[in-house]
Protein backbone atom coordinates (compact mmCIF):
# COMPACT_ATOMS: atom_id res chain seq x y z
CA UNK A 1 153.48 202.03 -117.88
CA UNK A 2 152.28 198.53 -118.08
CA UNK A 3 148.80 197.87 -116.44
CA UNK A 4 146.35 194.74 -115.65
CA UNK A 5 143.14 193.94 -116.71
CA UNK A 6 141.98 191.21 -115.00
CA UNK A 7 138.61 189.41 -115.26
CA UNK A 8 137.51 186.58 -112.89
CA UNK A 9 135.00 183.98 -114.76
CA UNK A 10 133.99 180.50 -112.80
CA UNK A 11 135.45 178.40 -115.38
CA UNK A 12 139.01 180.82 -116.44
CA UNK A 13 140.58 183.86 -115.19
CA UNK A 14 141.63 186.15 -117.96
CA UNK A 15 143.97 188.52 -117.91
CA UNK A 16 145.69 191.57 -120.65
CA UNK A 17 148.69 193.29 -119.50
CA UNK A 18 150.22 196.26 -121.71
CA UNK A 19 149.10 199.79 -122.32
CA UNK A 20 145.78 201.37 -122.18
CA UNK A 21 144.17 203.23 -124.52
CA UNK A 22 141.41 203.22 -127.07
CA UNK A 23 144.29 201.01 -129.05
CA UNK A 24 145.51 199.06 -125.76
CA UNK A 25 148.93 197.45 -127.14
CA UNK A 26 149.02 194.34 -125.56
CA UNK A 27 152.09 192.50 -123.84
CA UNK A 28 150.67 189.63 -122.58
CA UNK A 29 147.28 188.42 -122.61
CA UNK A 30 146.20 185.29 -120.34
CA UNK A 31 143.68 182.69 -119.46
CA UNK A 32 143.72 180.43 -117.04
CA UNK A 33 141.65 177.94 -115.38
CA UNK A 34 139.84 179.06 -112.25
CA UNK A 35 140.66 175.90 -109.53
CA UNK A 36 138.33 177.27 -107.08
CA UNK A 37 135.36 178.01 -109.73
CA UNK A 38 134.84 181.39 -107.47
CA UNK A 39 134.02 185.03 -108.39
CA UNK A 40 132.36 185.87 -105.39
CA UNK A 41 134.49 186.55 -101.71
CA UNK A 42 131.07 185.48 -100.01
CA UNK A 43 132.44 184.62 -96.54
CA UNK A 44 135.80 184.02 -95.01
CA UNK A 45 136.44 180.39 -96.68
CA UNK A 46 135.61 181.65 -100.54
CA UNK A 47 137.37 184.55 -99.45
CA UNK A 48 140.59 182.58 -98.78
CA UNK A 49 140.09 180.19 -101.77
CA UNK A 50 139.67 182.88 -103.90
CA UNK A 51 142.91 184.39 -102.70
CA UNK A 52 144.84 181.57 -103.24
CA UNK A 53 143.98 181.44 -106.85
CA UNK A 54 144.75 185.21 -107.32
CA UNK A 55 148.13 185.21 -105.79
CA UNK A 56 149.51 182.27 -107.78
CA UNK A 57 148.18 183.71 -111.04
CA UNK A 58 149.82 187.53 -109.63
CA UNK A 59 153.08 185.95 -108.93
CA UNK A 60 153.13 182.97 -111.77
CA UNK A 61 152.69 185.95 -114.54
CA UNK A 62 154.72 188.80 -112.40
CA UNK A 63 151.49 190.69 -112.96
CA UNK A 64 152.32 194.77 -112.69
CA UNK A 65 150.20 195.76 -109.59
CA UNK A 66 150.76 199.54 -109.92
CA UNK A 67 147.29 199.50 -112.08
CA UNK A 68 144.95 197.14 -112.06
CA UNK A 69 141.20 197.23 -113.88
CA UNK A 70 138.85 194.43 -112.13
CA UNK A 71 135.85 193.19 -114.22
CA UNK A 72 132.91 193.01 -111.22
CA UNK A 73 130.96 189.96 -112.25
CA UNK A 74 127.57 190.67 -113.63
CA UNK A 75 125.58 188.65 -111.46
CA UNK A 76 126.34 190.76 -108.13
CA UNK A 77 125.63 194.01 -110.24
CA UNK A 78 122.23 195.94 -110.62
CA UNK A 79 121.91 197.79 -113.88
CA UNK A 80 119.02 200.23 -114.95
CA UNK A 81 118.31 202.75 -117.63
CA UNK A 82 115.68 204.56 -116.02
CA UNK A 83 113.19 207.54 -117.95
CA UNK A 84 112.47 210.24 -115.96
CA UNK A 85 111.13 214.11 -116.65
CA UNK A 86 114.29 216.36 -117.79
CA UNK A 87 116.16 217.41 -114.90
CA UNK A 88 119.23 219.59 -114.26
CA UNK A 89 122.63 218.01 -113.15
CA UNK A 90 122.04 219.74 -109.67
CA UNK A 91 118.64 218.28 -109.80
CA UNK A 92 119.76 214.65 -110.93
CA UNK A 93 122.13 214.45 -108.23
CA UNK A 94 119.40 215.37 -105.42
CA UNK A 95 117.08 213.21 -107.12
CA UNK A 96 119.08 209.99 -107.70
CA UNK A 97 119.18 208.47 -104.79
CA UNK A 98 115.27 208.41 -104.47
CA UNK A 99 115.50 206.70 -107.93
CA UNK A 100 117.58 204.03 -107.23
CA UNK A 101 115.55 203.27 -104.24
CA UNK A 102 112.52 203.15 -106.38
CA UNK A 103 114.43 200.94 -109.24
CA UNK A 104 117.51 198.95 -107.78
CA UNK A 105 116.88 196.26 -105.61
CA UNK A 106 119.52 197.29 -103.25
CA UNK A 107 119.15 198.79 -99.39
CA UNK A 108 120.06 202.59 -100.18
CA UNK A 109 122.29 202.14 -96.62
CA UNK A 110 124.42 199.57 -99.01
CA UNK A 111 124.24 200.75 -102.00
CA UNK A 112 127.25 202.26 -104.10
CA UNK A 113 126.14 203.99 -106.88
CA UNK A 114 127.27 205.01 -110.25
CA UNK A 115 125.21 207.12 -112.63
CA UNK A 116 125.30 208.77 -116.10
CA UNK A 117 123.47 210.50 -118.21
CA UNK A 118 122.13 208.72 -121.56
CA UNK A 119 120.02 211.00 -123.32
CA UNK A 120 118.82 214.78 -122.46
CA UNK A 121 116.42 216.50 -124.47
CA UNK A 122 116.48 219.84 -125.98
CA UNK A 123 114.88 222.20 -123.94
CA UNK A 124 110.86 222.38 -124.51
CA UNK A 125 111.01 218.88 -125.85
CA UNK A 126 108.54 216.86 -124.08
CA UNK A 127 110.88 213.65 -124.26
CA UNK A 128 111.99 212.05 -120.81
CA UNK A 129 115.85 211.71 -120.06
CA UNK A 130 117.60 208.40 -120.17
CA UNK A 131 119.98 207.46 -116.82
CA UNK A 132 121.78 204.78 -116.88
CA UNK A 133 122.24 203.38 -112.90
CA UNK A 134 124.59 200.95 -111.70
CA UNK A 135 124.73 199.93 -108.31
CA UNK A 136 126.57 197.31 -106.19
CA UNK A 137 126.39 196.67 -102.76
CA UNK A 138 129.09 198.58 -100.78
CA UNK A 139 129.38 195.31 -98.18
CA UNK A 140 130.34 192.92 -101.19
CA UNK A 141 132.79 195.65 -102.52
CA UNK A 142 134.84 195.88 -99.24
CA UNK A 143 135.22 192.24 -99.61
CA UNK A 144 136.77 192.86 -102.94
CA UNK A 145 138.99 195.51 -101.51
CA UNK A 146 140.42 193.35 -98.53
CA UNK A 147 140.83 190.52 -101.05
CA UNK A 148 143.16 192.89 -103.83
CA UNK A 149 144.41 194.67 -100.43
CA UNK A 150 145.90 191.00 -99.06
CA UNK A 151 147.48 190.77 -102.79
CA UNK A 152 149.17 193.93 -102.63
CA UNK A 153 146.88 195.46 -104.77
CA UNK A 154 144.57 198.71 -104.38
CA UNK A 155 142.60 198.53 -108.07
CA UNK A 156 141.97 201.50 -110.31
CA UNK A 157 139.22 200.51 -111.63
CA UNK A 158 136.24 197.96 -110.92
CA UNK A 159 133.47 198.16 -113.44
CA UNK A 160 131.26 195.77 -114.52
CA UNK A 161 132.14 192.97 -116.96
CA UNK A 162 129.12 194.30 -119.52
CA UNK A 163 130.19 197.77 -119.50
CA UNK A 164 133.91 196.70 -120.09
CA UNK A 165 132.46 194.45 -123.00
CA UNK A 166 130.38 197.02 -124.73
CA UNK A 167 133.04 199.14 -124.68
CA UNK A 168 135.66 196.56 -126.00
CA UNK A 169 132.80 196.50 -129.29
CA UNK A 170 133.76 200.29 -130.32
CA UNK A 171 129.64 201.25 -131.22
CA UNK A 172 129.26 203.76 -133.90
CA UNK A 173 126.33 206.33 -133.64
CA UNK A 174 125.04 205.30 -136.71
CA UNK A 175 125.41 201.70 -135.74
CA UNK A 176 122.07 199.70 -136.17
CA UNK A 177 120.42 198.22 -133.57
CA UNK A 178 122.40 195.19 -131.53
CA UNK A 179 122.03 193.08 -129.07
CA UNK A 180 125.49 191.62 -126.85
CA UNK A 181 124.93 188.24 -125.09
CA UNK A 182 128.33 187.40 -123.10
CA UNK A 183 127.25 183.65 -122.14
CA UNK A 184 130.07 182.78 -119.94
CA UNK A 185 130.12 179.65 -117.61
CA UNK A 186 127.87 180.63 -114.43
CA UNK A 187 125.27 183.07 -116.78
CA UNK A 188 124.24 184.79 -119.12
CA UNK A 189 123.92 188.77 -119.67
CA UNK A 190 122.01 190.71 -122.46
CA UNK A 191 122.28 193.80 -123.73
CA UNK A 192 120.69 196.00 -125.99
CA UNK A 193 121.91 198.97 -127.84
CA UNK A 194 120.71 201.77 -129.94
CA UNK A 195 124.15 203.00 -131.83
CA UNK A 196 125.99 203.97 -129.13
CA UNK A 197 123.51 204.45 -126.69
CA UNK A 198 122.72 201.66 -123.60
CA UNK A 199 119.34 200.36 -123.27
CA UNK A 200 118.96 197.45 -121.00
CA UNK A 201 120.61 194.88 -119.23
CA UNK A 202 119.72 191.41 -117.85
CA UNK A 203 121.85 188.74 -116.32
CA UNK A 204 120.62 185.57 -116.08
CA UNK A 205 121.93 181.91 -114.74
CA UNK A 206 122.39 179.45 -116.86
CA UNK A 207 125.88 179.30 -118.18
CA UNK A 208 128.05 176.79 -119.74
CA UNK A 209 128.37 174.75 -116.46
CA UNK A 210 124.29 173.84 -117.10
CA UNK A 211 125.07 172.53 -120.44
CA UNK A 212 128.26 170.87 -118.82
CA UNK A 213 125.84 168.71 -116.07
CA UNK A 214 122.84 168.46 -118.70
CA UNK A 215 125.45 166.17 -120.56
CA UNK A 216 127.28 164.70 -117.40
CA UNK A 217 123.56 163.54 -116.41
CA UNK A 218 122.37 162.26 -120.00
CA UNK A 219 125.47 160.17 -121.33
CA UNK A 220 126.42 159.26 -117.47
CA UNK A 221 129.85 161.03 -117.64
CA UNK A 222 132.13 162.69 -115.10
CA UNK A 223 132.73 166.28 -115.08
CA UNK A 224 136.29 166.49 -117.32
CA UNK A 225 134.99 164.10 -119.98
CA UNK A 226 131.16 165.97 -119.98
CA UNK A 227 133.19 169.21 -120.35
CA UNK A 228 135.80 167.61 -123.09
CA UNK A 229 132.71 166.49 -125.12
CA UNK A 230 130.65 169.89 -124.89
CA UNK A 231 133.94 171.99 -126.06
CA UNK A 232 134.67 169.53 -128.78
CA UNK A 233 131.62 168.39 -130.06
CA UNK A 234 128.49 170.56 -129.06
CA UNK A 235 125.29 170.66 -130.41
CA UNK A 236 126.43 168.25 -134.08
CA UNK A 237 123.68 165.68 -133.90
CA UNK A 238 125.84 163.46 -135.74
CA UNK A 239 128.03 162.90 -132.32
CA UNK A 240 126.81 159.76 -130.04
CA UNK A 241 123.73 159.13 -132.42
CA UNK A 242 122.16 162.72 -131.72
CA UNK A 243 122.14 162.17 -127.80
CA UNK A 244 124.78 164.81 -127.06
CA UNK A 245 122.52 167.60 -128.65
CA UNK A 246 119.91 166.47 -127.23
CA UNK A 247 121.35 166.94 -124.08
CA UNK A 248 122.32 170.21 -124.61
CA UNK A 249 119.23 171.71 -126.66
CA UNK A 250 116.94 171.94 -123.37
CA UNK A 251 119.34 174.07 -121.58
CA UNK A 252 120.23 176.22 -124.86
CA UNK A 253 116.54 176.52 -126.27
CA UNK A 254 115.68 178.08 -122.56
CA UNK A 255 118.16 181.32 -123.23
CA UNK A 256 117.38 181.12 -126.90
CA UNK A 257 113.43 182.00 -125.17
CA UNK A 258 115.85 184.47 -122.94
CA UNK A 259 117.12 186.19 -125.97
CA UNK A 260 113.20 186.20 -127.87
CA UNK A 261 111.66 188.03 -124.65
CA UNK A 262 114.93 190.36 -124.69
CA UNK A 263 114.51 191.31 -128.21
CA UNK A 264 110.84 191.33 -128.25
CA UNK A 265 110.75 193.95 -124.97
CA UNK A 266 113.08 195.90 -126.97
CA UNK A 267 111.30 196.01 -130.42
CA UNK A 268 108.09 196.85 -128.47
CA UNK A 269 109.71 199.36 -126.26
CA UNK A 270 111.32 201.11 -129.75
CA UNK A 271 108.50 200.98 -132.35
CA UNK A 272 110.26 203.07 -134.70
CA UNK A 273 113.87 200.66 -134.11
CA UNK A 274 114.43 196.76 -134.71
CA UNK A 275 117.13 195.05 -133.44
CA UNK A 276 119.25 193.45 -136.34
CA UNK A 277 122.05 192.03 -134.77
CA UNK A 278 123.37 189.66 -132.20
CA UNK A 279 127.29 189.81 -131.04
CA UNK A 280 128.10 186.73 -128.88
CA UNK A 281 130.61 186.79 -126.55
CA UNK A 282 131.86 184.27 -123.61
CA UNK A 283 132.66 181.05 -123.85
CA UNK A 284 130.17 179.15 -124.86
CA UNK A 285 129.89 181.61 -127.68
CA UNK A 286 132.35 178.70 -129.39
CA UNK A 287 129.40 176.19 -128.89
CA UNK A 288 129.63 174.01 -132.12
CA UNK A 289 126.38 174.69 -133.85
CA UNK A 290 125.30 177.19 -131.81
CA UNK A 291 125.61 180.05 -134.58
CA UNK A 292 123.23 178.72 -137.28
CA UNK A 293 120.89 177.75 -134.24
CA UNK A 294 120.42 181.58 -132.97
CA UNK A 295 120.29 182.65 -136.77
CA UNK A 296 117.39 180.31 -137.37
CA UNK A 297 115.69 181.05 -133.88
CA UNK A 298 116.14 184.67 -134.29
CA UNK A 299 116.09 185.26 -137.59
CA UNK A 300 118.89 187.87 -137.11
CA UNK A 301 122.97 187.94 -138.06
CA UNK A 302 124.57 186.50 -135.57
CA UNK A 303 128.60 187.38 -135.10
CA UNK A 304 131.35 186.65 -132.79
CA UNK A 305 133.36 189.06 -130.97
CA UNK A 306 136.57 190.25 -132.25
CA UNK A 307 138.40 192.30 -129.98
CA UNK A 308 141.46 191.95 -131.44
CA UNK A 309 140.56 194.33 -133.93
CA UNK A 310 141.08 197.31 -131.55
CA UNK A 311 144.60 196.13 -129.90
CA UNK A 312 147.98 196.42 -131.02
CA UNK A 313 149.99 193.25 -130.23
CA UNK A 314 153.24 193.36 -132.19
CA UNK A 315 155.16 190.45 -129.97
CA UNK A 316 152.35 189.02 -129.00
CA UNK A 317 150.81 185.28 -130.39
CA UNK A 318 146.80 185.73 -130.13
CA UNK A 319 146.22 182.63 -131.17
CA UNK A 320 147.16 181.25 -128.06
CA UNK A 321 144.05 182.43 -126.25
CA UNK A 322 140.52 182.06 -127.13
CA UNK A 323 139.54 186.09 -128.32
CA UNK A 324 135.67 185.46 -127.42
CA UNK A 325 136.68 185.10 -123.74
CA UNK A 326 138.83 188.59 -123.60
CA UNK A 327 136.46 191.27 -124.62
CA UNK A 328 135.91 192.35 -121.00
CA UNK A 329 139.70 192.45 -120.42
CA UNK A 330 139.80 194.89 -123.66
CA UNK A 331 137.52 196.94 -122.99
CA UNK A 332 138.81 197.61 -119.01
CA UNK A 333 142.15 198.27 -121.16
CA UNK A 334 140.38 200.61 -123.08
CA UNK A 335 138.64 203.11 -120.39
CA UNK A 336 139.96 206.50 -119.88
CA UNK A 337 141.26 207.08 -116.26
């Protein structure tokens, strides 16, 4: 049975429809632009707006509703990997709630919660156990309910767009250390892993649509041309006698000092472990000249996504979609149910 994946960014909606699986085979894959530039059902108006943009995507694709996996945007998410003294999964589960009080910055009265278990130590070992939390608030999840509810649609899954991502990146456990940046168009989120194990992540603002107005306000453009110029042209000094970069480098420089206090907390926090690696995802992961500027900042490889390395897409032309955009999509294709 065919199922939708379906992950709601500012600038595009993207969308996979085929079968799930930790080889999804794909029958359609989609991205669109997002006309209301809303993620967020944050009152009645975005609520309706949001709608409208939903159903004509749902009914301009014929988009199976039986199943469908929703990517919860990382900026109304709280993620923590907590350490605590080894505890028992009866014990956890009394415990937890006192820990996500103490560590999510969410009212425990509207907080839904997720947890799992990272590491757990042998017994005797005087190691702590690693939980991963996630938590959302409940109020902001009923809005996301009514709004698939007034589609038609009850979801399956809603998970958050960095889980769905890291998943999408099939980690090995002898993987070496990496750091995912998904640096869409409203943020960007960071996250660290050790193989296959989770250790942070971050969201931050400061997407593509900062880099969009840093260049609308420099070369005095409007919005479609300042846009046009930053997809086509990005940071090559040789465009516009260097003023386009220099446009751009304030706003990039300030996550590229993201990224060096992500990596440093990390190295510090692992003496023994070094990250090595940095997989870019989103869409201003295509940034002209963006690559060889994180290499030379960070002084680590730097790679782009490829999740079409874990799909199967016989009838399917993949070059008609941009494949640094649809990692989240993958991996929501990939959980098992």
């Amino acid at each position: 049975m065919n199922i939708t994946a379906l992950d709601i960014g500012t600038y595009s909606i993207k969308v996979i429809v085929g079968s799930p699986g930790t080889r999804p085979k794909l029958n359609e894959v989609i991205e669109v632009l997002n006309p209301s530039g809303l993620v967020v059902p944050n009152d009645e108006k975005s609520q309706l707006e949001l709608l409208k943009t939903l159903e004509a995507v749902f009914n301009d694709y014929k988009l199976p509703v039986n199943d469908v996996r929703f990517a919860l945007p990382e900026s109304v998410v709280s993620t923590k990997v907590i350490e605590i003294p080894p505890l028992s999964d009866a014990e956890l589960a009394s415990a937890i709630d006192w820990q996500a009080e103490q560590n999510l910055p969410i009212p425990l009265d509207d907080l839904s919660l997720e947890y799992e278990v990272l590491f757990r130590p042998k017994k005797g070992s005087n190691k702590s156990m690693r939980v991963l939390l996630v938590g959302v608030r409940k109020s902001l999840l009923e809005k996301y309910v009514v709004l698939f509810e007034n589609l038609g649609v009850e979801p399956t899954l809603m998970e958050p767009q960095m889980l769905a991502l890291i998943r999408s990146l099939q980690f090995q456990p002898e993987d070496e250390e990496t750091v995912v940046v998904d640096w869409g168009a409203a943020g960007v989120s960071i996250a660290a892993m050790s193989g296959v194990e989770l250790a942070f992540v971050t969201y931050k603002l400061g997407g593509g649509i900062l880099l969009t107005k840093a260049i609308e306000k420099s070369l005095g453009l409007d919005s479609k041309q300042a846009e046009d110029y930053k997809r086509s042209f990005g940071l090559d000094e040789a465009q516009f006698e260097g003023r386009l970069k220099q446009a751009l480098l304030p706003v990039v420089m300030e996550v590229v000092s993201q990224l060096k206090r992500s990596l440093q907390f990390y190295n510090t926090s692992h003496p023994q472990k070094t990250i090595k690696r940095l997989v870019l995802a989103g869409g201003t992961a295509n940034l002209v000249g963006l690559i060889p500027l994180l290499t030379s900042e960070l002084g680590i490889e730097v790679l782009l996504i490829s999740p079409w390395n874990v799909v199967k897409a016989k009838d399917v032309d993949l070059t008609q979609v941009n494949p640094v955009v649809m990692g989240v999509v993958t991996g929501l294709m990939m959980k098992r149910l």
